[in-house]
N, C-alpha and C. Protein backbone atom coordinates (compact mmCIF):
# COMPACT_ATOMS: atom_id res chain seq x y z
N UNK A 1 34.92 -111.79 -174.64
CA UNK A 1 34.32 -110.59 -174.12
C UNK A 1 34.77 -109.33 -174.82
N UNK A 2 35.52 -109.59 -175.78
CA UNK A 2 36.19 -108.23 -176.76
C UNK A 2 35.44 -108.10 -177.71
N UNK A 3 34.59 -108.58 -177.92
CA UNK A 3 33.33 -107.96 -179.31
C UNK A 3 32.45 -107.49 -178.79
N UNK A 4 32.21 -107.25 -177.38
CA UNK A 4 30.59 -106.53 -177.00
C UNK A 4 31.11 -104.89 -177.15
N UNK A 5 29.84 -104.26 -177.76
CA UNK A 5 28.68 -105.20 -177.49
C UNK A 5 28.96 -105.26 -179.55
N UNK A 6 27.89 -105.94 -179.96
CA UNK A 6 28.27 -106.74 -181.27
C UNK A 6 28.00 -105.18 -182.52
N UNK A 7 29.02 -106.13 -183.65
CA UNK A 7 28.81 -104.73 -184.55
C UNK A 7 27.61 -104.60 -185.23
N UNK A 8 27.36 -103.13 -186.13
CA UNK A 8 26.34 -102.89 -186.65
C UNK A 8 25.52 -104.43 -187.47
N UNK A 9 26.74 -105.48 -188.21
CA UNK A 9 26.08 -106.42 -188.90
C UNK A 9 25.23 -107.71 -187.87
N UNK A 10 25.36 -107.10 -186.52
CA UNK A 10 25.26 -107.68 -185.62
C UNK A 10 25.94 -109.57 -184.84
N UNK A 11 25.59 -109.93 -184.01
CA UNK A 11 26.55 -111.14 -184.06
C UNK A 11 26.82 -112.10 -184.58
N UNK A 12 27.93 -112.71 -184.88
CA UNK A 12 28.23 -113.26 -185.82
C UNK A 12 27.47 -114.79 -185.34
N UNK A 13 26.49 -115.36 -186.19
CA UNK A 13 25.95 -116.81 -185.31
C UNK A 13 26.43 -118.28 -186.26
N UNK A 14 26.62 -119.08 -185.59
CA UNK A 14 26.59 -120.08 -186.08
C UNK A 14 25.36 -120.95 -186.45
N UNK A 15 25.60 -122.04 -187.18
CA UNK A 15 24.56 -123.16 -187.61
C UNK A 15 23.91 -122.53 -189.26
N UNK A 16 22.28 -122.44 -188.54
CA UNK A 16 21.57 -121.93 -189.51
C UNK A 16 21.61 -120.67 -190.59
N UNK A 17 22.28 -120.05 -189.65
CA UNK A 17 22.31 -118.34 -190.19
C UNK A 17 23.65 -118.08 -190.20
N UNK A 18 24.73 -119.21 -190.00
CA UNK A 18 26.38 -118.37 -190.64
C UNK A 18 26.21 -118.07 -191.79
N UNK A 19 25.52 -118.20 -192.79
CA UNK A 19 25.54 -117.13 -194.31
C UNK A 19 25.26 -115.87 -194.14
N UNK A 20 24.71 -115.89 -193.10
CA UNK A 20 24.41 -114.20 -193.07
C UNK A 20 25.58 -113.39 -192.64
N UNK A 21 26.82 -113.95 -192.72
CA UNK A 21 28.21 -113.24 -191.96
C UNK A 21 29.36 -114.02 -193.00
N UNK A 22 29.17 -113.57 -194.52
CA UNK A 22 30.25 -114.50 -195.16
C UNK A 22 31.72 -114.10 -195.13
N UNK A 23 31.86 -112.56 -194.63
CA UNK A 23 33.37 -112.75 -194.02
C UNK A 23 34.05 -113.19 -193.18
N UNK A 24 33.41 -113.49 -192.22
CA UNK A 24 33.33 -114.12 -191.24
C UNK A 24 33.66 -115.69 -191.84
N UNK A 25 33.54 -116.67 -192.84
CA UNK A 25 32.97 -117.80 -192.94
C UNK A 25 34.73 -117.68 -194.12
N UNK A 26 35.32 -116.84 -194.44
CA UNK A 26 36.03 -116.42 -195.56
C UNK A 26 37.96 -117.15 -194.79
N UNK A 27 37.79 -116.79 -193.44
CA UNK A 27 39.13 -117.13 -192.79
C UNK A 27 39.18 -118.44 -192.56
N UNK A 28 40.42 -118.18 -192.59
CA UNK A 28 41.03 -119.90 -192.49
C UNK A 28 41.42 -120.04 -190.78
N UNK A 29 41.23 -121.38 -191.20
CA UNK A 29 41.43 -121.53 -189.70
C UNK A 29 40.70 -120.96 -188.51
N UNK A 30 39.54 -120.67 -188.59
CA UNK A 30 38.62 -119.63 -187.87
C UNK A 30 38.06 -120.62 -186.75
N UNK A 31 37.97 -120.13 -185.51
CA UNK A 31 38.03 -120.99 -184.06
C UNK A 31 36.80 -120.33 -183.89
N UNK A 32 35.31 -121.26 -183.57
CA UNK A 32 34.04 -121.20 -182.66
C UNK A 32 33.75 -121.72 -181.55
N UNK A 33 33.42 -120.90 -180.42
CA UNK A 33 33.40 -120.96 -179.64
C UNK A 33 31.69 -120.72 -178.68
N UNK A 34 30.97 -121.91 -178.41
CA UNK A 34 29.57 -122.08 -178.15
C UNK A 34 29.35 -122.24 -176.82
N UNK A 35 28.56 -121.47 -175.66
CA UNK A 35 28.45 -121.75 -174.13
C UNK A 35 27.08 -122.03 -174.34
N UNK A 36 26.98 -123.07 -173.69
CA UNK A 36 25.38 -123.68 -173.98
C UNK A 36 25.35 -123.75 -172.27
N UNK A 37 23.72 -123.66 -172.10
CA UNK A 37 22.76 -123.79 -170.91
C UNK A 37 22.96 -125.66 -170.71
N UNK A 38 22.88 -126.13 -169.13
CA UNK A 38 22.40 -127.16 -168.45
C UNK A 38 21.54 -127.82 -169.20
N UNK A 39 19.81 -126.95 -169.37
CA UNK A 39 19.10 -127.38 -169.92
C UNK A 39 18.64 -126.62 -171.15
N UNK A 40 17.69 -127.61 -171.90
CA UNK A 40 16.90 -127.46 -172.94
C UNK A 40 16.44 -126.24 -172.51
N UNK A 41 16.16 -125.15 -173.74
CA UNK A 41 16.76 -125.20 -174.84
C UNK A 41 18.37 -125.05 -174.97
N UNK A 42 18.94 -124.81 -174.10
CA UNK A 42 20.39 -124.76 -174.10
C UNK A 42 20.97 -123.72 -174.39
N UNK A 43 20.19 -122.64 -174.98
CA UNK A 43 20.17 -121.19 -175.34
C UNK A 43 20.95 -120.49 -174.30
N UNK A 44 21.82 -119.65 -174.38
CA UNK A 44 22.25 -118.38 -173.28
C UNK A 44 23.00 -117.45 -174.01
N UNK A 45 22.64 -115.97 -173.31
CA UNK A 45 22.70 -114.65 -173.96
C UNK A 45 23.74 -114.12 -173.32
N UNK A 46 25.43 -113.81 -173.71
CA UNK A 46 26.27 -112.82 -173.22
C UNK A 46 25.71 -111.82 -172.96
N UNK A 47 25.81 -111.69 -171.18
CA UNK A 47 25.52 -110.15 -170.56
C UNK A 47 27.13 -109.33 -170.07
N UNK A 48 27.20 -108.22 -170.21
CA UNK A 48 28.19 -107.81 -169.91
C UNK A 48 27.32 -106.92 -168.57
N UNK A 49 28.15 -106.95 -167.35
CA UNK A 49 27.51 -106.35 -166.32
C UNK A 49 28.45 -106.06 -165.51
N UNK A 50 28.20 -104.29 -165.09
CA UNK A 50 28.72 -103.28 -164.24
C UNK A 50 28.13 -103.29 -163.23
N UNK A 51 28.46 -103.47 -161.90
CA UNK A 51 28.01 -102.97 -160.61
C UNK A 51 28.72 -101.98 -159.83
N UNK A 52 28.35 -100.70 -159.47
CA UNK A 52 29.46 -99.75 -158.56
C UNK A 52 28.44 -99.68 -157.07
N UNK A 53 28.90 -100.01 -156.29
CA UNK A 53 28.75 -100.57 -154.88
C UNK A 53 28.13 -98.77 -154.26
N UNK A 54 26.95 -98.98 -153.14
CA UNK A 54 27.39 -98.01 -152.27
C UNK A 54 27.24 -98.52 -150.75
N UNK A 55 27.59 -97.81 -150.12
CA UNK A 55 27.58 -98.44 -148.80
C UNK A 55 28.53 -98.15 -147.42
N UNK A 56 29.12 -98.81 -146.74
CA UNK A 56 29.84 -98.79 -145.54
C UNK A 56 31.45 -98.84 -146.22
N UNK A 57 32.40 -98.23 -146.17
CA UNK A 57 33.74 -98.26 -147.36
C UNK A 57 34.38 -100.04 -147.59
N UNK A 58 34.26 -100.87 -146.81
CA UNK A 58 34.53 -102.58 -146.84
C UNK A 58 33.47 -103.22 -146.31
N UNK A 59 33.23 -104.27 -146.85
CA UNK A 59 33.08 -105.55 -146.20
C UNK A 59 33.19 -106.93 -146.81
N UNK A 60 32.90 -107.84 -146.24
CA UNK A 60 33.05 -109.10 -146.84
C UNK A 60 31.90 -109.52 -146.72
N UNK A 61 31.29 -110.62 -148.74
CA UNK A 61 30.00 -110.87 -148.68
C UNK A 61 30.24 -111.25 -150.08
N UNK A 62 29.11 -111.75 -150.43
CA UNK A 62 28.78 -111.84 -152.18
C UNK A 62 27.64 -110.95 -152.92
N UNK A 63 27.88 -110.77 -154.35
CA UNK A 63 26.94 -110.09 -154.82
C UNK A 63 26.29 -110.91 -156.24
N UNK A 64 25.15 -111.33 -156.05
CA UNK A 64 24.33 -112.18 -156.92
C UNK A 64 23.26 -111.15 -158.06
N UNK A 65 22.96 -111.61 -158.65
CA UNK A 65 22.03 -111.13 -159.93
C UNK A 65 20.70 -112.00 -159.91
N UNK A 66 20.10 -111.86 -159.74
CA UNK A 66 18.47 -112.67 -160.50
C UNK A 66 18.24 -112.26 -161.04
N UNK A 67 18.12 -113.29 -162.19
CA UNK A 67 17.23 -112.65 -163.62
C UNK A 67 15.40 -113.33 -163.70
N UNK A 68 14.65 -112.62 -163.84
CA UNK A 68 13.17 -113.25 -163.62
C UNK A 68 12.31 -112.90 -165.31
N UNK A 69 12.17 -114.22 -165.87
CA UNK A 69 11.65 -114.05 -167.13
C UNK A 69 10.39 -113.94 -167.27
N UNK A 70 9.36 -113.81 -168.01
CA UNK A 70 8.32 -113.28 -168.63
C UNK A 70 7.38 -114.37 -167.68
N UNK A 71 7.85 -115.39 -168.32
CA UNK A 71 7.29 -116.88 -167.98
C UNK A 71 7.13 -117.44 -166.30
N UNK A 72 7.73 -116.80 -165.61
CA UNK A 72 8.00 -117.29 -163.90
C UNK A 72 9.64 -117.79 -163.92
N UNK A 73 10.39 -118.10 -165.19
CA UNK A 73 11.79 -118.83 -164.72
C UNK A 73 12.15 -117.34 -163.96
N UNK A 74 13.48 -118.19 -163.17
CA UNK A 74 14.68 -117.37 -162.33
C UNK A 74 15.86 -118.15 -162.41
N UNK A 75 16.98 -117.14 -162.64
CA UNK A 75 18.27 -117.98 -162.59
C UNK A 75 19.11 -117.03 -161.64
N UNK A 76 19.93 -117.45 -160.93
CA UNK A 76 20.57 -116.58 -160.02
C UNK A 76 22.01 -116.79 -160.48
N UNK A 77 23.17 -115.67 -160.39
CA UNK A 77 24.75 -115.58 -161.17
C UNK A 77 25.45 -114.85 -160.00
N UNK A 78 26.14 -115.36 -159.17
CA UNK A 78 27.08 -114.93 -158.67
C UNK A 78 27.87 -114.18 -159.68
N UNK A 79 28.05 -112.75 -159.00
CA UNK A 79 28.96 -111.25 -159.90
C UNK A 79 30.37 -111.20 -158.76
N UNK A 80 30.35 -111.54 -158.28
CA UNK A 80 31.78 -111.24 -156.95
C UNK A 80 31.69 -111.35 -155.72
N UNK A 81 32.55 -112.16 -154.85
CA UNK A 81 32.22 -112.51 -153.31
C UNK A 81 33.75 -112.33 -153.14
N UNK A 82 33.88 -111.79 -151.71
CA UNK A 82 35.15 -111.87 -150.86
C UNK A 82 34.88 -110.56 -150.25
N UNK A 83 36.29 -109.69 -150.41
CA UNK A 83 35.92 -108.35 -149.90
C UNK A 83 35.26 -106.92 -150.75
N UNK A 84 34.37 -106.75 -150.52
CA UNK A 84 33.93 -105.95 -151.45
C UNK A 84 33.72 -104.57 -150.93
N UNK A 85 33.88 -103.33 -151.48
CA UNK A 85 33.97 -102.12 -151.45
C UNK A 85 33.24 -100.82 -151.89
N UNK A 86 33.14 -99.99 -151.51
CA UNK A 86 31.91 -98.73 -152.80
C UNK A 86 33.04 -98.14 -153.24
N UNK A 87 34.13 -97.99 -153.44
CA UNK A 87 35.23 -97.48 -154.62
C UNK A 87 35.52 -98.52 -155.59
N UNK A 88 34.70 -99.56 -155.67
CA UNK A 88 35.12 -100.38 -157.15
C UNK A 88 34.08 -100.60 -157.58
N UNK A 89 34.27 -100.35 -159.52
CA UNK A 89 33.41 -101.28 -159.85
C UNK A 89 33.98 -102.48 -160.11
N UNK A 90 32.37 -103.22 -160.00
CA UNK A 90 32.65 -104.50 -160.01
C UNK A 90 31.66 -104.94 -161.49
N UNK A 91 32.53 -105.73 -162.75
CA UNK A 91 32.42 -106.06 -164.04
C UNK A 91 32.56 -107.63 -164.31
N UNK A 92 31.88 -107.99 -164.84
CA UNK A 92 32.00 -109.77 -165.36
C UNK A 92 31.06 -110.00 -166.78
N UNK A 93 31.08 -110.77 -167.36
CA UNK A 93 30.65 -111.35 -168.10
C UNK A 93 29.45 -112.62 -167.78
N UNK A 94 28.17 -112.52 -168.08
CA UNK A 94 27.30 -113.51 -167.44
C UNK A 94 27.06 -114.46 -168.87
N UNK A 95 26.95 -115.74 -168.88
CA UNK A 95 25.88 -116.65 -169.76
C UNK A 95 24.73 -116.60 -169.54
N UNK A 96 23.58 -115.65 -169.79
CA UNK A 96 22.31 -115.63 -169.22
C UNK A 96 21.51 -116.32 -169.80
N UNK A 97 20.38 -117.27 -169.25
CA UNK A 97 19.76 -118.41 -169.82
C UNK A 97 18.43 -118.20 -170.54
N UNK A 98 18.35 -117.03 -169.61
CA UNK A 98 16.56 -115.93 -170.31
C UNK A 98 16.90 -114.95 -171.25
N UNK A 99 16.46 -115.44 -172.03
CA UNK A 99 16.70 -114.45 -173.42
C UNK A 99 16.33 -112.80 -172.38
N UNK A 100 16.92 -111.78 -173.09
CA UNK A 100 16.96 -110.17 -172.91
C UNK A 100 15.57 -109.64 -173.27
N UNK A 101 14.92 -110.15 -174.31
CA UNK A 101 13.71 -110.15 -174.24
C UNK A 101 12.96 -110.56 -174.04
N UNK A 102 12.78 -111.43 -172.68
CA UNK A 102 11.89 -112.46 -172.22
C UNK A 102 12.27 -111.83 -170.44
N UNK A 103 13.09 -110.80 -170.36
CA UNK A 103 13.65 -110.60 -168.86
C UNK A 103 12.93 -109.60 -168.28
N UNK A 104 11.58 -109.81 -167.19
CA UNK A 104 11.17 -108.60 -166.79
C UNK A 104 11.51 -108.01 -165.66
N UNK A 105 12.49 -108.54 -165.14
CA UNK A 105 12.92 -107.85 -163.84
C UNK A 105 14.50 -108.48 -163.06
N UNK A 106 15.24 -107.73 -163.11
CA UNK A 106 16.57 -107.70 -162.44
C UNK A 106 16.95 -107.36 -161.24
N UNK A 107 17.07 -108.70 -160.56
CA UNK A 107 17.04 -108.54 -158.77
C UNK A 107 18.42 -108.35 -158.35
N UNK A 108 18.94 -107.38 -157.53
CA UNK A 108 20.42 -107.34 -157.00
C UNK A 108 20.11 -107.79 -155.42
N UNK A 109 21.15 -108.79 -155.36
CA UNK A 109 20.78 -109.44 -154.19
C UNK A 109 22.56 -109.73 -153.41
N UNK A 110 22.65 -109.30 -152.04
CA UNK A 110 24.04 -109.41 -151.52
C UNK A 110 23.74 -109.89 -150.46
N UNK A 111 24.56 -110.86 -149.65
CA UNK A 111 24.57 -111.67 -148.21
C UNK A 111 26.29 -111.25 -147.71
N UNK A 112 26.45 -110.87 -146.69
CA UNK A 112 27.65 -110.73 -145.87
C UNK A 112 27.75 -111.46 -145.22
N UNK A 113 29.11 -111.34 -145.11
CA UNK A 113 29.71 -112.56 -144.27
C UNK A 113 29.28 -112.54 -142.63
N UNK A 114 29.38 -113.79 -141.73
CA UNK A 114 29.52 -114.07 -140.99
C UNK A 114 30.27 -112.56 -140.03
N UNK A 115 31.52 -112.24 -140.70
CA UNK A 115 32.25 -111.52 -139.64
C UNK A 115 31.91 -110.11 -139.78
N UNK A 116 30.34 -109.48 -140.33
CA UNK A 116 30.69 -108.55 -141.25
C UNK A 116 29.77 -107.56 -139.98
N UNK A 117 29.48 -106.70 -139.68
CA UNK A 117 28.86 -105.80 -138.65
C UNK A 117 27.38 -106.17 -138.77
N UNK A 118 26.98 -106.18 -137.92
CA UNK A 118 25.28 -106.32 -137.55
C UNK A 118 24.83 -104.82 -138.62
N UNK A 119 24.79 -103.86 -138.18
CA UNK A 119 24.41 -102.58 -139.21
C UNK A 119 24.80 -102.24 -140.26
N UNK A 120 25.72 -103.27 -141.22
CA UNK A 120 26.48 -102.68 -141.84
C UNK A 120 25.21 -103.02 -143.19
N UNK A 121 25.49 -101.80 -144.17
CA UNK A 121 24.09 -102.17 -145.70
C UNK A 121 25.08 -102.28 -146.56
N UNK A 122 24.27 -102.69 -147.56
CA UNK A 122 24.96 -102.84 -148.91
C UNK A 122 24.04 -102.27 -150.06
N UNK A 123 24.53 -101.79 -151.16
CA UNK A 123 23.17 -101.21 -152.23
C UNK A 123 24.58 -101.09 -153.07
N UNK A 124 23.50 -100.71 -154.29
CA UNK A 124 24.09 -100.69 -155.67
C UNK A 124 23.66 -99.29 -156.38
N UNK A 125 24.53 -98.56 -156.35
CA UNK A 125 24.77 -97.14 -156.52
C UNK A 125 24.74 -97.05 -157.90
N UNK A 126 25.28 -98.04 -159.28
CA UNK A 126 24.32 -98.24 -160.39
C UNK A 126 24.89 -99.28 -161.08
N UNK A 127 23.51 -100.49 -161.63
CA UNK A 127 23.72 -101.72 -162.17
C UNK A 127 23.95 -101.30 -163.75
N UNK A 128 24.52 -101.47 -164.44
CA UNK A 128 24.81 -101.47 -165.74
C UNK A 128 24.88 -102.86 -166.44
N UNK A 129 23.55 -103.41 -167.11
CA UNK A 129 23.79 -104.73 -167.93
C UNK A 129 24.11 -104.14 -169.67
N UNK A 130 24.67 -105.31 -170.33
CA UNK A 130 24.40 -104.82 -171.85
C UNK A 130 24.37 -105.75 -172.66
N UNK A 131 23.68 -106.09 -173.24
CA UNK A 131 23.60 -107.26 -173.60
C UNK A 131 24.63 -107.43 -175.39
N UNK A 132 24.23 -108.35 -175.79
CA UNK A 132 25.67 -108.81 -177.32
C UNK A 132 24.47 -108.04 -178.36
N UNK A 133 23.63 -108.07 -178.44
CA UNK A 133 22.80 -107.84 -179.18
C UNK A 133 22.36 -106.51 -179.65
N UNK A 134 21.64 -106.00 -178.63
CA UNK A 134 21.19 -104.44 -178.74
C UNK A 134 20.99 -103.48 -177.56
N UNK A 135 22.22 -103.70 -176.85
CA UNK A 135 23.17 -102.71 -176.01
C UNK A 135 22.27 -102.84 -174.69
N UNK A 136 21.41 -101.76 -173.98
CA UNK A 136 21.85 -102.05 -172.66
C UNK A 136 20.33 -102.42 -172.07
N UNK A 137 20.04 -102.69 -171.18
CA UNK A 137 18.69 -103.63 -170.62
C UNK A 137 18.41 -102.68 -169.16
């Protein structure tokens, strides 16, 4: 998560197109590291993603992401569950399975707990994604 978002020569890829990064290809001993999808195509896109909470000052609950692609797919990513707050942000790293340009809509979706107040809301005061590629979505 220390190269996002990627440099001007953009990211460094393996397989077909490592020539296009020959310093990269120049070190010894050089460690690759590949997160592949469940399914075919197996493809997934480092998202880096900011959430800053607004709401009631605590509660306990989770906070999920849907991503909805061009095509009808949806994949849903748990971002943080336990006690959650509007004085933090909340930051993670996603494997997203829908390419960044295939993504037409980003659902923020939160469920509270069991013990959590009948009135109590939750919202997202501002989502920040960015993707490895060409910065933010």
């Amino acid at each position: 998560g220390e190269c996002f978002p990627c440099p001007k020569e953009g990211c460094p890829m393996m397989g077909h197109y490592a020539d296009r990064f020959p310093a990269k290809l120049q070190r010894v001993n050089q460690k690759y590291f590949l997160n592949t999808a469940a399914d075919p195509p197996f493809a997934t896109w480092r998202q880096k993603v900011f959430i800053k909470l607004s709401s009631v000052k605590k509660m306990r609950g989770d906070i999920n992401l849907v991503f909805h692609g061009t095509e009808g797919n949806t994949k849903e990513y748990e971002i943080t569950s336990g006690d959650l707050s509007q004085d933090e942000v909340y930051a993670t790293y996603l494997d997203v399975e829908i390419d960044p340009r295939n993504t037409k809509q980003i659902e923020f979706l939160w469920n509270k707990a069991i013990f959590t107040l009948l009135w109590a809301r939750l919202g997202a005061e501002t989502v920040n994604i960015t993707n490895g590629e060409d910065g933010r979505m």
